[in-house]
C-alpha atoms as a PDB file:
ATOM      1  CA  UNK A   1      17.853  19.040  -5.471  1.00  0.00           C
ATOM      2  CA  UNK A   2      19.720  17.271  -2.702  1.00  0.00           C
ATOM      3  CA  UNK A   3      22.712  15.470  -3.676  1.00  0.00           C
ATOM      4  CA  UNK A   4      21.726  12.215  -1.710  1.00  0.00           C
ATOM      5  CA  UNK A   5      18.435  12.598  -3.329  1.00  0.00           C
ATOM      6  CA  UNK A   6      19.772  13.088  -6.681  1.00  0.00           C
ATOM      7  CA  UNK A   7      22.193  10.002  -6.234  1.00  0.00           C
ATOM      8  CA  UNK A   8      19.355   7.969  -4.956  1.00  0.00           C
ATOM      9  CA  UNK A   9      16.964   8.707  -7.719  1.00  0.00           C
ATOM     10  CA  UNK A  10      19.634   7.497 -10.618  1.00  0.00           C
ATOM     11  CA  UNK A  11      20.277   4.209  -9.059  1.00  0.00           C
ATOM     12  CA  UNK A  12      17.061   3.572  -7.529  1.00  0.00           C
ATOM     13  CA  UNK A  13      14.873   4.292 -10.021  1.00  0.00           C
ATOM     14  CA  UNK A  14      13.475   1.205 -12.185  1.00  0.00           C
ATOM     15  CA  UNK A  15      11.439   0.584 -14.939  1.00  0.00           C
ATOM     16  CA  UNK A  16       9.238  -2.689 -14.915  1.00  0.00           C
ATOM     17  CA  UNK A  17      10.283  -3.711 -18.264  1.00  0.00           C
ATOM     18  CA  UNK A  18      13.505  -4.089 -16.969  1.00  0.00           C
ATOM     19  CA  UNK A  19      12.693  -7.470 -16.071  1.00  0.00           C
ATOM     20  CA  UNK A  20      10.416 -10.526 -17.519  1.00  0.00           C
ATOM     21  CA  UNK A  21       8.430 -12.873 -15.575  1.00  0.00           C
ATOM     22  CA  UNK A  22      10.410 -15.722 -16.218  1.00  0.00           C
ATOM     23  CA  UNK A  23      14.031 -14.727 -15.743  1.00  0.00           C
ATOM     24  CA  UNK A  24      13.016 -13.818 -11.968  1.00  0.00           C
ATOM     25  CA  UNK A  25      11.224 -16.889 -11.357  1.00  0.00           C
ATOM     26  CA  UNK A  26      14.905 -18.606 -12.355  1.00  0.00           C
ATOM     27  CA  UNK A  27      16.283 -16.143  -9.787  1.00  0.00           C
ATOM     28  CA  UNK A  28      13.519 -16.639  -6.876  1.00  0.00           C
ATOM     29  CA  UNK A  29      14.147 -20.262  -7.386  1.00  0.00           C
ATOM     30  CA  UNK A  30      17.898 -19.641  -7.057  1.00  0.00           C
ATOM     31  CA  UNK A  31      17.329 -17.806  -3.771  1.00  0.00           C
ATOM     32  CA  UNK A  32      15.069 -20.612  -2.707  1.00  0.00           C
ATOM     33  CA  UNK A  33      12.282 -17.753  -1.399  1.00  0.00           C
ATOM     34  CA  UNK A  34       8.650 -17.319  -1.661  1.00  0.00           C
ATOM     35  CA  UNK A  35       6.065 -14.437  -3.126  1.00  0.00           C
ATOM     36  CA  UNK A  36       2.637 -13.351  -1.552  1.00  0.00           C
ATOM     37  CA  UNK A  37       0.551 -11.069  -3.351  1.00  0.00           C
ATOM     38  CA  UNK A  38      -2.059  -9.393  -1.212  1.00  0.00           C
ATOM     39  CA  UNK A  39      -4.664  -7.516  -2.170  1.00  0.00           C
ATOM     40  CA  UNK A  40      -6.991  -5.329   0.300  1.00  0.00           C
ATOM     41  CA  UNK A  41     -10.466  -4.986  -0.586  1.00  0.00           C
ATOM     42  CA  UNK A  42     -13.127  -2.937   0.614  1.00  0.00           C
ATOM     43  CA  UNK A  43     -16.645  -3.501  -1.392  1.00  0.00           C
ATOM     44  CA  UNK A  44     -14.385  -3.843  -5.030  1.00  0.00           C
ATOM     45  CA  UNK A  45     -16.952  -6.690  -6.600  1.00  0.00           C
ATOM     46  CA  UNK A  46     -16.819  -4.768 -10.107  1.00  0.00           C
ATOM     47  CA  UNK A  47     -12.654  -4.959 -10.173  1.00  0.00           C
ATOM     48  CA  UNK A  48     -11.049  -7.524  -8.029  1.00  0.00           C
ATOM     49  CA  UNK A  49     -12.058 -10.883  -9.940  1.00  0.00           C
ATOM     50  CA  UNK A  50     -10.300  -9.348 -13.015  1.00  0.00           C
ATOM     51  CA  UNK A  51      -7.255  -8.583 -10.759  1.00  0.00           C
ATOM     52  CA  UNK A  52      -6.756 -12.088  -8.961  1.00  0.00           C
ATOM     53  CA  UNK A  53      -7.920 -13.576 -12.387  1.00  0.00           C
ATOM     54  CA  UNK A  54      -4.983 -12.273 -14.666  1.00  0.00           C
ATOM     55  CA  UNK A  55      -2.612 -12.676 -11.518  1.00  0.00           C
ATOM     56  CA  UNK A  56      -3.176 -16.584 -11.423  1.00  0.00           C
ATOM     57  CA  UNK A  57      -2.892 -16.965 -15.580  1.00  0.00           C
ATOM     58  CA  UNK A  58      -0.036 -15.014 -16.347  1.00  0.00           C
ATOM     59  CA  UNK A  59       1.949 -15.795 -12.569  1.00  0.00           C
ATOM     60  CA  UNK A  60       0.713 -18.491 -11.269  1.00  0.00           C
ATOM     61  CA  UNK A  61      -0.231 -20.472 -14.342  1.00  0.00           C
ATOM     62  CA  UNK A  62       1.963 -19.912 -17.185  1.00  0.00           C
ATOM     63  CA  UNK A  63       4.867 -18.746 -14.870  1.00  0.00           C
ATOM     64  CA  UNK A  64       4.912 -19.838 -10.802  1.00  0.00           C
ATOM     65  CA  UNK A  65       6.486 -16.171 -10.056  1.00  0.00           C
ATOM     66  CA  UNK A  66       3.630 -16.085  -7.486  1.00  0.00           C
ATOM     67  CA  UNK A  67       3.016 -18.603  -4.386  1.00  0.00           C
ATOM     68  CA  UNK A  68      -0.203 -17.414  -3.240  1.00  0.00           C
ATOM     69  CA  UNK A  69      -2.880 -14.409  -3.929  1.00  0.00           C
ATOM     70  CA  UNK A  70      -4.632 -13.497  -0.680  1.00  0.00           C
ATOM     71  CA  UNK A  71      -7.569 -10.872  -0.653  1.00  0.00           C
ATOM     72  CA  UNK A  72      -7.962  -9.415   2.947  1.00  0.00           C
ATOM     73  CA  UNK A  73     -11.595  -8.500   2.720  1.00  0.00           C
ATOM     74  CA  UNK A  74     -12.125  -5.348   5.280  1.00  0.00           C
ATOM     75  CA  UNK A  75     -16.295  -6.602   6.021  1.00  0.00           C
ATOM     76  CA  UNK A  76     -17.573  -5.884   2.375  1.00  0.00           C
ATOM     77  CA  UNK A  77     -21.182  -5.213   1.785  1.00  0.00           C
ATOM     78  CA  UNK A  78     -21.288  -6.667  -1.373  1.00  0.00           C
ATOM     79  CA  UNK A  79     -19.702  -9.703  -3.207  1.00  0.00           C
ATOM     80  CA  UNK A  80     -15.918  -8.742  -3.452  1.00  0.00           C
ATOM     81  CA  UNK A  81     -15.319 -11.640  -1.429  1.00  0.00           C
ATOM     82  CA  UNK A  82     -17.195 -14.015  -3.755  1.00  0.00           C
ATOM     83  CA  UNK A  83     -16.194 -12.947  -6.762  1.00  0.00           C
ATOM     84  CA  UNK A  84     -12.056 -12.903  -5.565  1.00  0.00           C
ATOM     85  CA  UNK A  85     -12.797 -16.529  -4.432  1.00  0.00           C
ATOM     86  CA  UNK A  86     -14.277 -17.561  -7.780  1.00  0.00           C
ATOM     87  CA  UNK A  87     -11.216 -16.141  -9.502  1.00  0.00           C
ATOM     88  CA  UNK A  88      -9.126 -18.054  -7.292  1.00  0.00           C
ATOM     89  CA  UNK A  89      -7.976 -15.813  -4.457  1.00  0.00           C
ATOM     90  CA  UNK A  90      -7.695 -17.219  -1.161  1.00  0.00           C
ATOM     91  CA  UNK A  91     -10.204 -15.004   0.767  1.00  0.00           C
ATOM     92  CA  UNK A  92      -9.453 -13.673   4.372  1.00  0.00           C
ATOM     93  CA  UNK A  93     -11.514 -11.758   6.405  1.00  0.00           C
ATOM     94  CA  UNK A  94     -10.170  -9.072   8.443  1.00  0.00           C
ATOM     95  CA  UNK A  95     -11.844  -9.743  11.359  1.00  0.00           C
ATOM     96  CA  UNK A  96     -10.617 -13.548  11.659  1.00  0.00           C
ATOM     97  CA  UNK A  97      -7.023 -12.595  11.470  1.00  0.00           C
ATOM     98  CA  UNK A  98      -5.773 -12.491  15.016  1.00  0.00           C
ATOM     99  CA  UNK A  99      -9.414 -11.983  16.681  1.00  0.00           C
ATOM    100  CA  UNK A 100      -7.936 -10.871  20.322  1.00  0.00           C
ATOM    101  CA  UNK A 101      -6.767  -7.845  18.894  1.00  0.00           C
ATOM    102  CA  UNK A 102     -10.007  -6.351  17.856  1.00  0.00           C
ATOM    103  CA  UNK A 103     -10.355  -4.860  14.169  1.00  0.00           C
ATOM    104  CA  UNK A 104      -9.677  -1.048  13.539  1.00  0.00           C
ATOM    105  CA  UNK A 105     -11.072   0.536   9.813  1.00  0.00           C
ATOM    106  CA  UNK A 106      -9.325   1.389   7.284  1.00  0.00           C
ATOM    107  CA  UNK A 107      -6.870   0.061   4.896  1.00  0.00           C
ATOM    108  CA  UNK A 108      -3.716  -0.441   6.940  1.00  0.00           C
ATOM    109  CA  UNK A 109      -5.825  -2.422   9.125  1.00  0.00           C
ATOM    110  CA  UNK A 110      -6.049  -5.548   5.960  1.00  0.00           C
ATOM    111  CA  UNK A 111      -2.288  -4.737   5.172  1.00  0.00           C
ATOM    112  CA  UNK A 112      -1.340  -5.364   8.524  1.00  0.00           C
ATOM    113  CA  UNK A 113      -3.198  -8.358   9.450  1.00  0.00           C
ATOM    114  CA  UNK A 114      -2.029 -10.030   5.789  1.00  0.00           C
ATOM    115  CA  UNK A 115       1.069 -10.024   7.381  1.00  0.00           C
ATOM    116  CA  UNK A 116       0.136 -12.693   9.892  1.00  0.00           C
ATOM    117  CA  UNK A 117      -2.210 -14.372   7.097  1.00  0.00           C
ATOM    118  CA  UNK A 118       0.557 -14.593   4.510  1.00  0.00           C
ATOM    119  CA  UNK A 119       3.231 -17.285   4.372  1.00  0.00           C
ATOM    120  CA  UNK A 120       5.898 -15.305   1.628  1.00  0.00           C
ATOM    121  CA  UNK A 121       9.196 -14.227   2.669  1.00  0.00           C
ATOM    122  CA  UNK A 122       8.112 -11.006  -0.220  1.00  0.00           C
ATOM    123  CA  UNK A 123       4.836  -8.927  -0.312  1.00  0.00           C
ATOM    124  CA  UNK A 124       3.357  -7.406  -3.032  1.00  0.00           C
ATOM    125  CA  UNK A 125       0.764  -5.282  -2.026  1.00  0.00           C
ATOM    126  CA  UNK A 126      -2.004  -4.112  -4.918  1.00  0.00           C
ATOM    127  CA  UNK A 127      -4.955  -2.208  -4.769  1.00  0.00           C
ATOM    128  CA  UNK A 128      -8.032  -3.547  -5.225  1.00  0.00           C
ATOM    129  CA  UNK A 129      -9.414  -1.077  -7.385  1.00  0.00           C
ATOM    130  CA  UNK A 130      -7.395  -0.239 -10.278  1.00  0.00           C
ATOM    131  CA  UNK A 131      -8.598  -0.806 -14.287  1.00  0.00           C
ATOM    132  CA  UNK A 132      -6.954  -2.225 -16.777  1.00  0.00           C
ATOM    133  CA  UNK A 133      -4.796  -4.143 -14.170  1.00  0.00           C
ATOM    134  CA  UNK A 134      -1.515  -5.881 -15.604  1.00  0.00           C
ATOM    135  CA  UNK A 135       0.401  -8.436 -14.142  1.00  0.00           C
ATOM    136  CA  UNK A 136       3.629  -6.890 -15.025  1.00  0.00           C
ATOM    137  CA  UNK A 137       2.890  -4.237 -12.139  1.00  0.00           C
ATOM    138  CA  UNK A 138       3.820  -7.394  -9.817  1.00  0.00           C
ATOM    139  CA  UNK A 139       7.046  -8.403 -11.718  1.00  0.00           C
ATOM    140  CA  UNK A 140       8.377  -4.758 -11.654  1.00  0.00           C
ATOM    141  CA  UNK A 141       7.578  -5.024  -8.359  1.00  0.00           C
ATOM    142  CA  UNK A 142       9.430  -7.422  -7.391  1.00  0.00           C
ATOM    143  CA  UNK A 143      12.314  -7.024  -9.751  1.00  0.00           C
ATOM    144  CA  UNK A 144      14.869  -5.171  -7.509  1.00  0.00           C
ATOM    145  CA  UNK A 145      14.217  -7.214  -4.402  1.00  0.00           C
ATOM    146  CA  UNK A 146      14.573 -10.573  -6.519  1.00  0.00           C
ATOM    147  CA  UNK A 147      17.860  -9.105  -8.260  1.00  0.00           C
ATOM    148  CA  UNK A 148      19.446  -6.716  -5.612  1.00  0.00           C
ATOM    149  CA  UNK A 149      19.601  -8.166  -1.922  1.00  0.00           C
ATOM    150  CA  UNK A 150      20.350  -4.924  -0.632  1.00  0.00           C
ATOM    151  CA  UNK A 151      17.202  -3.273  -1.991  1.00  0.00           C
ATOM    152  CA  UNK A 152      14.387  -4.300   0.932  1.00  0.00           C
ATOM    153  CA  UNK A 153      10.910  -1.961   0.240  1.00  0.00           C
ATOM    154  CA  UNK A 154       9.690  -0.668  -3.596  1.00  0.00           C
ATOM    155  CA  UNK A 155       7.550   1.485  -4.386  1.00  0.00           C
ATOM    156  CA  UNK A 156       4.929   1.793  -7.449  1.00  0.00           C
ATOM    157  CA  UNK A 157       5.676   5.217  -9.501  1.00  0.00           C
ATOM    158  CA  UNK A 158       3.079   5.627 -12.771  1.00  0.00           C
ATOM    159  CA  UNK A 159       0.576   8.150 -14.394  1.00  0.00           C
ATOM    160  CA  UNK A 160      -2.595   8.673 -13.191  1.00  0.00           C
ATOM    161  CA  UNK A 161      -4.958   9.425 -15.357  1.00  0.00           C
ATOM    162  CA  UNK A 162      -7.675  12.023 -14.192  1.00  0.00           C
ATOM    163  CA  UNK A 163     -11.565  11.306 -15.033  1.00  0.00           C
ATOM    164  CA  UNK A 164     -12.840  15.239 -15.206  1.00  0.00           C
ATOM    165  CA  UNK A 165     -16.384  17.072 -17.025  1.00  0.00           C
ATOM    166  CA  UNK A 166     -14.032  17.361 -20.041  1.00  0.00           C
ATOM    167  CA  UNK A 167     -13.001  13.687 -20.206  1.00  0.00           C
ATOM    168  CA  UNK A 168     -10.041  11.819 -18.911  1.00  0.00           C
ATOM    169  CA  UNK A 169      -6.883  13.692 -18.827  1.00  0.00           C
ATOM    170  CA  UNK A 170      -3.474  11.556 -18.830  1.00  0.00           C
ATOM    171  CA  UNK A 171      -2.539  12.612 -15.361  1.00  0.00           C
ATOM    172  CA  UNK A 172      -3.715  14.687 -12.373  1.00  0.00           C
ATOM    173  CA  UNK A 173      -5.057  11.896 -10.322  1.00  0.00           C
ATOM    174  CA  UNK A 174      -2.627  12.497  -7.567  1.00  0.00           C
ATOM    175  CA  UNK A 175      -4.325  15.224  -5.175  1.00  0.00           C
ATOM    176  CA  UNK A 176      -3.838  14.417  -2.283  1.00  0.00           C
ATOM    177  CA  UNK A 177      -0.065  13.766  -2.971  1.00  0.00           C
ATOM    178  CA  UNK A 178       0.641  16.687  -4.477  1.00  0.00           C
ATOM    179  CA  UNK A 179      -1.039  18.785  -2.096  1.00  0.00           C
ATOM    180  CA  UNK A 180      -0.506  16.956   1.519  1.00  0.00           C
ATOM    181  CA  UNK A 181       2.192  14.360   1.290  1.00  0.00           C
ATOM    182  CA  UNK A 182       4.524  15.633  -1.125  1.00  0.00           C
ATOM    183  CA  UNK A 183       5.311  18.987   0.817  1.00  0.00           C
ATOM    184  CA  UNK A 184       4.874  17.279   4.071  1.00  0.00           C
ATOM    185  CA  UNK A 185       8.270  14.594   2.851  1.00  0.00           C
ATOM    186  CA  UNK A 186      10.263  17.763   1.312  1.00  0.00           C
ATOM    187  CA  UNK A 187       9.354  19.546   4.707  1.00  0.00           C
ATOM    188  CA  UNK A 188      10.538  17.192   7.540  1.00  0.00           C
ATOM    189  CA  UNK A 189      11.786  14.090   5.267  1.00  0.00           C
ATOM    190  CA  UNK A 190      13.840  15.557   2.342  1.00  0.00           C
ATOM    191  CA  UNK A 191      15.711  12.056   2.039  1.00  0.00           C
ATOM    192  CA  UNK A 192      12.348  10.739   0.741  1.00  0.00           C
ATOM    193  CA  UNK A 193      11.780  13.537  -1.891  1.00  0.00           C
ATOM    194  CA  UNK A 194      12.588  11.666  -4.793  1.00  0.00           C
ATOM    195  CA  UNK A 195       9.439   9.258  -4.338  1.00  0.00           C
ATOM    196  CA  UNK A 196       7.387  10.043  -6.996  1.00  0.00           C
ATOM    197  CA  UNK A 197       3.844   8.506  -5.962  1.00  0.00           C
ATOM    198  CA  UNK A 198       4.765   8.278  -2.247  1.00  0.00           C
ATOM    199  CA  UNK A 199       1.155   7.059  -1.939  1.00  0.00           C
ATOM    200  CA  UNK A 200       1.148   4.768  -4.226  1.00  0.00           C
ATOM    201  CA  UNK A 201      -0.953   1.493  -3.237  1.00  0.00           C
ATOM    202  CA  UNK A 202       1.400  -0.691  -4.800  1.00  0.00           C
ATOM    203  CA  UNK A 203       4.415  -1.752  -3.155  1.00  0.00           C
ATOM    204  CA  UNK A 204       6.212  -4.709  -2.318  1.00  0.00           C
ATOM    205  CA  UNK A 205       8.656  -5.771   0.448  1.00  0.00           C
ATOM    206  CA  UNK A 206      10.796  -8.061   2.161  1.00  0.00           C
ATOM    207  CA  UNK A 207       8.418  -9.639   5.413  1.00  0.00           C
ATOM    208  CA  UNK A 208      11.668  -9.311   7.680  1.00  0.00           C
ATOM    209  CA  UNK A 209      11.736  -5.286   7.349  1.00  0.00           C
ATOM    210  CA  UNK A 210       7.670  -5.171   7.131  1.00  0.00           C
ATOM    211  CA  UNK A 211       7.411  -6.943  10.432  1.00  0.00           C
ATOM    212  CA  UNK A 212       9.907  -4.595  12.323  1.00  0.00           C
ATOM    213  CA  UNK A 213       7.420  -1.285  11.394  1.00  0.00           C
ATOM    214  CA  UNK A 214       3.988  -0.221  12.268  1.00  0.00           C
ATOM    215  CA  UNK A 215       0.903  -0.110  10.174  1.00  0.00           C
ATOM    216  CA  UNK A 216      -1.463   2.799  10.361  1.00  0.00           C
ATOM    217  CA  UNK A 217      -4.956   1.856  10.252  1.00  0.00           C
ATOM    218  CA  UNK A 218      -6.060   4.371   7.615  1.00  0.00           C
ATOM    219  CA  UNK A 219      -4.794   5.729   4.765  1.00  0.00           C
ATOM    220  CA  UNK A 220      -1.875   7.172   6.643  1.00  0.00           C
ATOM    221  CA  UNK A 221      -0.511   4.043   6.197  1.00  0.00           C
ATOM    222  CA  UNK A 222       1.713   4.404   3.057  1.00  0.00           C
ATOM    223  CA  UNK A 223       3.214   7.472   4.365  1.00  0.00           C
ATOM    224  CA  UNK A 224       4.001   5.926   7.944  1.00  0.00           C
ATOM    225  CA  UNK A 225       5.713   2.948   6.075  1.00  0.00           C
ATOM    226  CA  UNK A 226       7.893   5.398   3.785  1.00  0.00           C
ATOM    227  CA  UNK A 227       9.218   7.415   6.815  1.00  0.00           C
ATOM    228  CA  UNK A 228       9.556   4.309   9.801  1.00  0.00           C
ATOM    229  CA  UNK A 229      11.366   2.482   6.777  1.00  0.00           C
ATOM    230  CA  UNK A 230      13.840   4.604   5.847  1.00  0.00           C
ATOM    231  CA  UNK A 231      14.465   5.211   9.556  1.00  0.00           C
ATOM    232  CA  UNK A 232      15.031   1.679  10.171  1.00  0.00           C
ATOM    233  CA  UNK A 233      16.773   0.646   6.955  1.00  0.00           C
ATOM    234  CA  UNK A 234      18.402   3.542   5.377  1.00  0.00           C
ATOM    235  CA  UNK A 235      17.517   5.372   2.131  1.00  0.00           C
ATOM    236  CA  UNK A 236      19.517   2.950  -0.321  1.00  0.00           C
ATOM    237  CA  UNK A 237      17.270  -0.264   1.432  1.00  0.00           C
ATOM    238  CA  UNK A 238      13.959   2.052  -0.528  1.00  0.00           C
ATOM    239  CA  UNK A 239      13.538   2.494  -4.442  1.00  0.00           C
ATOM    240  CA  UNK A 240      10.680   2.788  -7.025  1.00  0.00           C
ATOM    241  CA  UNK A 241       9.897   1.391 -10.009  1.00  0.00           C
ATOM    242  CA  UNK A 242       7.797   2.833 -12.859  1.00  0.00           C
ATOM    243  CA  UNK A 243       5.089   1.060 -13.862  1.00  0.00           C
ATOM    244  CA  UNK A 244       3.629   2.947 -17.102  1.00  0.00           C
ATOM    245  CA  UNK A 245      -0.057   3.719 -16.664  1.00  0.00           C
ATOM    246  CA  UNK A 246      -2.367   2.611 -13.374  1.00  0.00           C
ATOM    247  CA  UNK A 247      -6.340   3.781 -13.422  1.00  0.00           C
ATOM    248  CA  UNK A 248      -8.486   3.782 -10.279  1.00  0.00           C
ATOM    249  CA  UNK A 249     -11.878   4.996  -9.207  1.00  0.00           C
ATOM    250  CA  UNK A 250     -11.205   8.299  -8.385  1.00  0.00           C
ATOM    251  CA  UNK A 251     -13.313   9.699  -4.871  1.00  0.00           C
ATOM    252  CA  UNK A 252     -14.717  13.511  -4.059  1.00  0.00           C
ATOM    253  CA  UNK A 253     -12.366  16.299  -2.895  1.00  0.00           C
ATOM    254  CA  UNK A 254     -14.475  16.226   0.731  1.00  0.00           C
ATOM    255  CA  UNK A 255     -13.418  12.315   0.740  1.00  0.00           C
ATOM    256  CA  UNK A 256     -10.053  13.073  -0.682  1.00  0.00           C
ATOM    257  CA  UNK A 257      -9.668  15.890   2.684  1.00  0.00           C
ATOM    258  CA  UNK A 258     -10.366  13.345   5.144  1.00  0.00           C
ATOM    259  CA  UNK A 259      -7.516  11.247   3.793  1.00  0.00           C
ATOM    260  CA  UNK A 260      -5.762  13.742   4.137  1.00  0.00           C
ATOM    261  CA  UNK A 261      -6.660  14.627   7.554  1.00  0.00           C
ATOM    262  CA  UNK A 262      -5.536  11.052   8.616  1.00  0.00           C
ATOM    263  CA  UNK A 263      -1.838  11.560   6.394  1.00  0.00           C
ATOM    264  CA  UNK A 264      -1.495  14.422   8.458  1.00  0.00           C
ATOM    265  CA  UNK A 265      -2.486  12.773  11.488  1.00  0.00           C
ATOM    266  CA  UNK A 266       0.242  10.038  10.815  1.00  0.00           C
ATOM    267  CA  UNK A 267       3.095  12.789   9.827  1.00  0.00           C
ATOM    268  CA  UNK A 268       2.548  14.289  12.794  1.00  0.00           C
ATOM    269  CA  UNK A 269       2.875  11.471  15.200  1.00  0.00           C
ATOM    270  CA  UNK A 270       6.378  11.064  14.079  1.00  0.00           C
ATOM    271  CA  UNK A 271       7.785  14.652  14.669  1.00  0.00           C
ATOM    272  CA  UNK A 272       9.696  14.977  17.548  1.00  0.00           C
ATOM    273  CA  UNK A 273       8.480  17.250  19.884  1.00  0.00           C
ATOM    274  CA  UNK A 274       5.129  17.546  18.147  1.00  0.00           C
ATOM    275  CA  UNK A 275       1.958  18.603  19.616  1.00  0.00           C
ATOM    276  CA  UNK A 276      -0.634  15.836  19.696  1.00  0.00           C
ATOM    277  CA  UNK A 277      -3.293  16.359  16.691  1.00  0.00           C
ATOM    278  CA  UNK A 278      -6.688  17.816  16.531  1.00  0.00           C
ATOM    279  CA  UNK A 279      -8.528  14.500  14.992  1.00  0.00           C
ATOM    280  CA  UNK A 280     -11.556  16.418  14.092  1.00  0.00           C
ATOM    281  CA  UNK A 281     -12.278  17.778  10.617  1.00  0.00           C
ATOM    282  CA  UNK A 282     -14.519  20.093  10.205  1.00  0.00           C
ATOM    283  CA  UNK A 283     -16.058  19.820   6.343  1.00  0.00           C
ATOM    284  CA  UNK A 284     -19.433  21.549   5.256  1.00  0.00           C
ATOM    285  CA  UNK A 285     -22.041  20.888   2.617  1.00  0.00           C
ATOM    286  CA  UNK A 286     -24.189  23.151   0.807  1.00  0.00           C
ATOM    287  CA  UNK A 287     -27.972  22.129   1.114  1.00  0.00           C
ATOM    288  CA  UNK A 288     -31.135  24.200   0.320  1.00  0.00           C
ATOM    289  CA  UNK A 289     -31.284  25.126   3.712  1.00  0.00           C
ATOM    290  CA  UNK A 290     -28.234  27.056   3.986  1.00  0.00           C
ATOM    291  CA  UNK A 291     -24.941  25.177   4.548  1.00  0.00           C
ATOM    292  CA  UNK A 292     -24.453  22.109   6.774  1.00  0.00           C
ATOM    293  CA  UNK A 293     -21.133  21.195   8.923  1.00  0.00           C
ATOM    294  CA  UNK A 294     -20.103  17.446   9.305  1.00  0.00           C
ATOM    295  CA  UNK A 295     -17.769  16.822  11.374  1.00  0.00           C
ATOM    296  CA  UNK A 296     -14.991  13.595  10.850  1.00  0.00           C
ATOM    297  CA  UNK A 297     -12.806  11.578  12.808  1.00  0.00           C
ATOM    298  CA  UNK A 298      -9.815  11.934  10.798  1.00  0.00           C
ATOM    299  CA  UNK A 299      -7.837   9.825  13.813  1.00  0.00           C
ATOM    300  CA  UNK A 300      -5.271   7.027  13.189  1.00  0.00           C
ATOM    301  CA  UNK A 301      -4.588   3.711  15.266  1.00  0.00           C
ATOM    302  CA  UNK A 302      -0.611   2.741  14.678  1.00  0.00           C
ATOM    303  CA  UNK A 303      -0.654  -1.460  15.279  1.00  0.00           C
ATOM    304  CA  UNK A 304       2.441  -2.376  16.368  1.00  0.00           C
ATOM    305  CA  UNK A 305       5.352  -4.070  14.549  1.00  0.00           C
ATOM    306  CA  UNK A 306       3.997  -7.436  13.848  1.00  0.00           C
ATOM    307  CA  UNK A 307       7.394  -9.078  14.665  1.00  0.00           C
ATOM    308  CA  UNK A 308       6.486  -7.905  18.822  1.00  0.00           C
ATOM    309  CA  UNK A 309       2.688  -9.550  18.177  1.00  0.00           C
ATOM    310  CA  UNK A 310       4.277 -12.728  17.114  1.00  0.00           C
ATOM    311  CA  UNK A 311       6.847 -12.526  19.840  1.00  0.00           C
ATOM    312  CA  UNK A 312       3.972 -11.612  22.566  1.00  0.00           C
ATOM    313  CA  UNK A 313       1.552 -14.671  20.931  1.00  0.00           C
ATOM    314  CA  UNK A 314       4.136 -17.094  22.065  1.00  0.00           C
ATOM    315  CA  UNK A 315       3.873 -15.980  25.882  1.00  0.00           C
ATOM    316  CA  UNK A 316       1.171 -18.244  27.777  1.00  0.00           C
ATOM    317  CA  UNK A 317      -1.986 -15.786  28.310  1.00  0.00           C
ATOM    318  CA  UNK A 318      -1.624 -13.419  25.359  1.00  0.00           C
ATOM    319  CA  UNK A 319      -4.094 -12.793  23.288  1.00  0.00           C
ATOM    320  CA  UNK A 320      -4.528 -15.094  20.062  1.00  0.00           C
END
């Protein structure tokens, strides 16, 4: 292991019980700053009420950790937005945040736009998806950046349990990142090594850093953040914190591919020198005629640094 990386890893690796609810609500009111928790959702009706619900009792409520909980609905089909609203979210559609610039699909595309949408000075971004969601992955969250003003971005580590024909096995639900991301980081960004769930879709940051990077539409998005991060801020501005256990819907190995597809697309777009990307995958299925090819667009739109939108909005003409 690298030394840097081995340095890194013992003093910026967390657990979330390190901290309590209450004794970083004492220090965000000390610092005088402000939380948004935003959640991107994408036809989630069966998870996300039971998400924003136990965010607003146990850090909202009972302890005002939390200013506001947005859900950035990407044009659901069914009634995630509903359902968020009823639990109290405050419900934004992706296509109403900053119309002129058209909407793009995909994931990055909600965690981009929340950054014009949102009002906190920290972002704590959480899947919409997960089971058994508890609050406490929010407080280890945000424990470093509340407690350590040199720490800017924090990443979600945990177990990932594995639904399979045998039954649910305590991990194995990381594919895609141990396959695709992981070798891609040792490969061409060994600084980052140490990130266990470099994926992860929980994360929280400082909005002055956030703004300064772009957002991938797709679901190269949590890779692109890891490596334009630690280019702007340094390795010691990054850490993780575990968070115990987090469960998810889990999607098919040809769905899993085309995410990776678009990681790939987005690792390769910030190599020097590197040849511009084939965004065609090629995937077959096996019918009762014989096999069939489908064929993907596994291409990524980067949206620039929202820091340059705001600065372009306030030039007569731009786009809104």
């Amino acid at each position: 292991m690298r030394s840097d990386v081995r340095r890194w890893l013992n003093q910026r690796t967390y657990t979330a019980d390190t901290w309590q609810a209450g004794e970083l609500l004492a220090a965000k009111q000390e610092r005088d700053t402000t939380v948004s928790v935003v959640l991107p959702a994408l036809d989630e009706e069966r998870t996300v009420g039971g998400i924003v619900a136990a965010l607003r009792a146990a850090l909202v409520e009972r302890c005002p950790l939390v200013d506001e909980v947005v859900v950035v609905d990407s044009g659901s089909s069914d009634r995630t937005a509903e359902v968020a609203a009823a639990a109290g979210a405050r419900v934004v559609h992706v296509a109403s945040v900053l119309p002129g610039h058209g909407t793009r699909p995909g994931k990055g595309e909600a965690l981009w736009k929340s950054l014009h949408a949102t009002a906190g000075e920290l972002l704590v971004f959480v899947d919409a998806d997960l089971i058994a969601f508890d609050p406490k992955f929010v407080v280890g969250l945000l424990g470093p950046l509340l407690t350590d003003p040199t720490v800017g971005y924090v990443k979600a580590l945990y177990d990932r349990p594995l639904t399979t024909p045998e039954g649910i096995v305590p991990s194995g639900g990381g594919r895609v990142t141990e396959l695709v991301a992981r070798p891609l980081l040792n490969a061409f960004w060994p600084e980052l090594a140490g990130f266990v769930q470099p994926l992860s879709g929980e994360y929280a940051g400082r909005r002055e850093l956030l703004e300064q990077v772009p957002f991938v539409s797709g679901y190269g998005v949590e890779l692109g953040l890891l490596v334009d991060l630690v280019a702007l801020a340094g390795l010691d501005a990054l850490a993780q914190v575990d968070l115990g256990t987090r469960q998810h819907s889990h999607q098919t190995d040809a769905a899993l591919g085309r995410m990776a597809g678009q990681i790939l697309q987005t690792a390769l777009a910030r190599l020097p020198g590197a040849a511009r990307p084939e965004s065609e995958l090629l995937q077959f299925l096996r019918t009762a005629d014989g096999l069939e090819e489908v064929t993907w667009d596994v291409s990524v739109v980067e949206r620039p640094p929202m820091r340059a939108v705001r600065a372009a909005r306030r030039r007569p003409g731009l786009w809104a």
